[in-house]
N, C-alpha and C. Protein backbone atom coordinates (compact mmCIF):
# COMPACT_ATOMS: atom_id res chain seq x y z
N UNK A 1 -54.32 -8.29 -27.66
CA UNK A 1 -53.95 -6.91 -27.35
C UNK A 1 -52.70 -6.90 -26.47
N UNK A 2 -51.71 -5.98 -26.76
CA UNK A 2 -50.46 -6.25 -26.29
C UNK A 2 -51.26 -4.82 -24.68
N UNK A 3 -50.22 -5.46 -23.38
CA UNK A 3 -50.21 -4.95 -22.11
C UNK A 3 -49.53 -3.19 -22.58
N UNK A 4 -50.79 -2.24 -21.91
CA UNK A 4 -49.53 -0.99 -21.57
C UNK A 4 -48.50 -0.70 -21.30
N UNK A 5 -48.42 -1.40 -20.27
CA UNK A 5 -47.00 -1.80 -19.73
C UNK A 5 -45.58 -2.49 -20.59
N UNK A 6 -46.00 -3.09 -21.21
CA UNK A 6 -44.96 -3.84 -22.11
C UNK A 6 -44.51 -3.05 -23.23
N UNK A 7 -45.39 -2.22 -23.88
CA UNK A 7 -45.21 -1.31 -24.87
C UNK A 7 -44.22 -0.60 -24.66
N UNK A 8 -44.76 0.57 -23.55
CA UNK A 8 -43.61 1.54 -22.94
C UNK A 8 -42.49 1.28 -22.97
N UNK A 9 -42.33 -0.38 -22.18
CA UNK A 9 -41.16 -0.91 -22.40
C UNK A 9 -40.17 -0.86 -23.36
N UNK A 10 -41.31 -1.87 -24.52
CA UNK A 10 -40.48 -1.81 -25.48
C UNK A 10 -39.65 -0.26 -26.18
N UNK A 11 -40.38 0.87 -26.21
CA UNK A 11 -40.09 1.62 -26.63
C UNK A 11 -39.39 2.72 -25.68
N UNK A 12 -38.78 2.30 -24.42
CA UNK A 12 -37.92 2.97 -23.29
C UNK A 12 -36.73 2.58 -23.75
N UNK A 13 -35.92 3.07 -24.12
CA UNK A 13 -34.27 2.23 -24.47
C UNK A 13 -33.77 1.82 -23.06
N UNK A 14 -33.03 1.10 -23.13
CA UNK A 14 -31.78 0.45 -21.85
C UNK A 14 -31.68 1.04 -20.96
N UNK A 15 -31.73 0.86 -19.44
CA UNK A 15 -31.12 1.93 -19.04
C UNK A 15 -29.82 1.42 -19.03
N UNK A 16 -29.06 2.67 -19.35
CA UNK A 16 -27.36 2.75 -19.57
C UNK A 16 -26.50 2.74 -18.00
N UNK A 17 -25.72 1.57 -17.99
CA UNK A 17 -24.98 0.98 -17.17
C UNK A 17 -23.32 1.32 -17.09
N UNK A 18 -22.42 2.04 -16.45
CA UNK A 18 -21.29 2.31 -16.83
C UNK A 18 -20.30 0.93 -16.65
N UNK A 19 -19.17 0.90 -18.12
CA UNK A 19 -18.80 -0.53 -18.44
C UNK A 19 -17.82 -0.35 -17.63
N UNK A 20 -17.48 -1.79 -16.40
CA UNK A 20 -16.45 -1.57 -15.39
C UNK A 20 -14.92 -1.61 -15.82
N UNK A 21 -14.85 -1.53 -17.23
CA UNK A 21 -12.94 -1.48 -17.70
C UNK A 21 -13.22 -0.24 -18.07
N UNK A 22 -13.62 0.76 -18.38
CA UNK A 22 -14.19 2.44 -18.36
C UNK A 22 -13.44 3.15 -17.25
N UNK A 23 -12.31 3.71 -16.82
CA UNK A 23 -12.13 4.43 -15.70
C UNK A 23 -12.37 5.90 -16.01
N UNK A 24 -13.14 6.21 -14.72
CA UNK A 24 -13.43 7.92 -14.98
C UNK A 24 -12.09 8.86 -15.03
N UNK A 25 -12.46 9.94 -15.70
CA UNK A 25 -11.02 10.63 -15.92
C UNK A 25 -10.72 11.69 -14.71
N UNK A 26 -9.17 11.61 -14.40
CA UNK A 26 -9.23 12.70 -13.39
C UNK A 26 -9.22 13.98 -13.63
N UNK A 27 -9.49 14.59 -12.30
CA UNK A 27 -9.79 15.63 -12.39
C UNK A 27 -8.91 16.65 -12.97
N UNK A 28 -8.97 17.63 -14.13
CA UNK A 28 -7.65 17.93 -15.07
C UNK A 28 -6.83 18.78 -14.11
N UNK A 29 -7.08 19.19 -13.15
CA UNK A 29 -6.12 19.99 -12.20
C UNK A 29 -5.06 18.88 -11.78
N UNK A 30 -5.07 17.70 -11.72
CA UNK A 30 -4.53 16.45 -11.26
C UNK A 30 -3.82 16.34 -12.90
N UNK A 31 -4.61 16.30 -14.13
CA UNK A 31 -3.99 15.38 -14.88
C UNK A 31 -2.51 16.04 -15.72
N UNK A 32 -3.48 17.39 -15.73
CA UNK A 32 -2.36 18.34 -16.16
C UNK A 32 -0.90 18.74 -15.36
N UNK A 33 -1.20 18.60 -13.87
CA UNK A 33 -0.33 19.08 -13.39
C UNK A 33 0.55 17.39 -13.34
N UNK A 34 1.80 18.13 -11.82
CA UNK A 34 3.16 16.84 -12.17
C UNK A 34 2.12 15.45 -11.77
N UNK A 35 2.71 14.53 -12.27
CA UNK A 35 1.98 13.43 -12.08
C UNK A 35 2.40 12.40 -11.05
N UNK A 36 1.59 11.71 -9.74
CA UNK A 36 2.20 11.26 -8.83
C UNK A 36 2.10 9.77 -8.57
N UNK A 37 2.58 9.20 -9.72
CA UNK A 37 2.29 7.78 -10.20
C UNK A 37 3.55 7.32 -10.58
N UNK A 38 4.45 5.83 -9.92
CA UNK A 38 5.40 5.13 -10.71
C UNK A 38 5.18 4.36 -11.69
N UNK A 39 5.67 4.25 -12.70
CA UNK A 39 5.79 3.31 -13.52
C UNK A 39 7.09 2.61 -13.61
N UNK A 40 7.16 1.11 -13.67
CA UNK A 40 8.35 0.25 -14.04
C UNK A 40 9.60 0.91 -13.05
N UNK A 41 9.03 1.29 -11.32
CA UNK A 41 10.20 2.06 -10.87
C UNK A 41 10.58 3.23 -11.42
N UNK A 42 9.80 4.00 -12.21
CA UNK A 42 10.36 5.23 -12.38
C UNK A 42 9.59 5.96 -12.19
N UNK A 43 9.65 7.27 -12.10
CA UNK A 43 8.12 8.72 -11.86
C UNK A 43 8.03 9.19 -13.48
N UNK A 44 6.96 8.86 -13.26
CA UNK A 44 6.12 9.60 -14.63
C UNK A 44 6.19 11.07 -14.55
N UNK A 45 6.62 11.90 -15.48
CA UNK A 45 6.66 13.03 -15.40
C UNK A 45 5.14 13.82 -15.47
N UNK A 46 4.17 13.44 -16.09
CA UNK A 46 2.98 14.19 -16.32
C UNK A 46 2.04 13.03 -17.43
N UNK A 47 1.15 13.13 -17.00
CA UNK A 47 -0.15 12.38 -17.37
C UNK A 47 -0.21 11.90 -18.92
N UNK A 48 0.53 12.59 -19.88
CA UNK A 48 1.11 11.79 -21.05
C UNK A 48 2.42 10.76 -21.35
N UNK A 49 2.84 10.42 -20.19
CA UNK A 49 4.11 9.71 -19.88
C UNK A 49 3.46 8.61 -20.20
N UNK A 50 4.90 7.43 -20.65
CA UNK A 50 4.71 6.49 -20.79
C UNK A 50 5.68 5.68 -20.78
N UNK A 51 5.99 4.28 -19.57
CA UNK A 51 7.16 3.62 -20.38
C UNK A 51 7.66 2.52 -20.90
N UNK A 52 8.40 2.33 -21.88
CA UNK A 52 8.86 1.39 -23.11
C UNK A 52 9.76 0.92 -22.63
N UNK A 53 9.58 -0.34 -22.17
CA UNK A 53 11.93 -0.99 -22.75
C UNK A 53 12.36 -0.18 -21.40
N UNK A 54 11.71 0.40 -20.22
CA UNK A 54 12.42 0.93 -19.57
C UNK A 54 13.15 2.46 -19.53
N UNK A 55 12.70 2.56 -21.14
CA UNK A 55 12.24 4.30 -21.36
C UNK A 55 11.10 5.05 -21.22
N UNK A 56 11.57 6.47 -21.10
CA UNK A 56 9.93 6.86 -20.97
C UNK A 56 9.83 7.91 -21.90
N UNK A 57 8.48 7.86 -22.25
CA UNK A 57 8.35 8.69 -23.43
C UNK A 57 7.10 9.45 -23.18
N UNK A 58 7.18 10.84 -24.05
CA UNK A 58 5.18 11.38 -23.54
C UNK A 58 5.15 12.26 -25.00
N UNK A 59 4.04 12.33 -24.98
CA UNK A 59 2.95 12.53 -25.89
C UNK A 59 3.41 13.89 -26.10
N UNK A 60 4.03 15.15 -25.06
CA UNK A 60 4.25 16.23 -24.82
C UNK A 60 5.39 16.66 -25.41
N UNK A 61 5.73 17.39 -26.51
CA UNK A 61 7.14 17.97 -26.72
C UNK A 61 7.97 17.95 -25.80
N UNK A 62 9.25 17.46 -25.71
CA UNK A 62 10.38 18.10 -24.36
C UNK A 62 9.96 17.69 -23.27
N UNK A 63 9.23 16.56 -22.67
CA UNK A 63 8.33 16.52 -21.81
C UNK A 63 9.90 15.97 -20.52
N UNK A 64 10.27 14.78 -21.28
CA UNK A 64 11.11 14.03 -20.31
C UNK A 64 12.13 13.99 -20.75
């Protein structure tokens, strides 16, 4: 006869652990607005910035 205890078990899923390369997202009043982060020596204009080769590029029409 299998234990009460073990059953439950088996049939409790995982408890769910948050994966530590996962960063939480900021808060969108932060992400949306100007963004206060350098990259490669330069200021990121806003939270879709990005830069290449020393260019920067964003996700945003007209952004930069």
């Amino acid at each position: 006869m299998i234990d009460p205890m073990l059953e439950d078990l088996a049939r409790s899923p995982p408890p769910r652990t948050p994966s530590p390369e996962i960063q939480p997202l900021q808060p969108t009043k932060e992400r949306n607005g100007p963004a206060k982060r350098e990259h490669q020596g330069r200021k990121i204009h806003c939270w879709d910035c990005y830069c290449y080769r020393y260019n920067c590029y964003c996700y945003r029409y007209n952004c930069c």
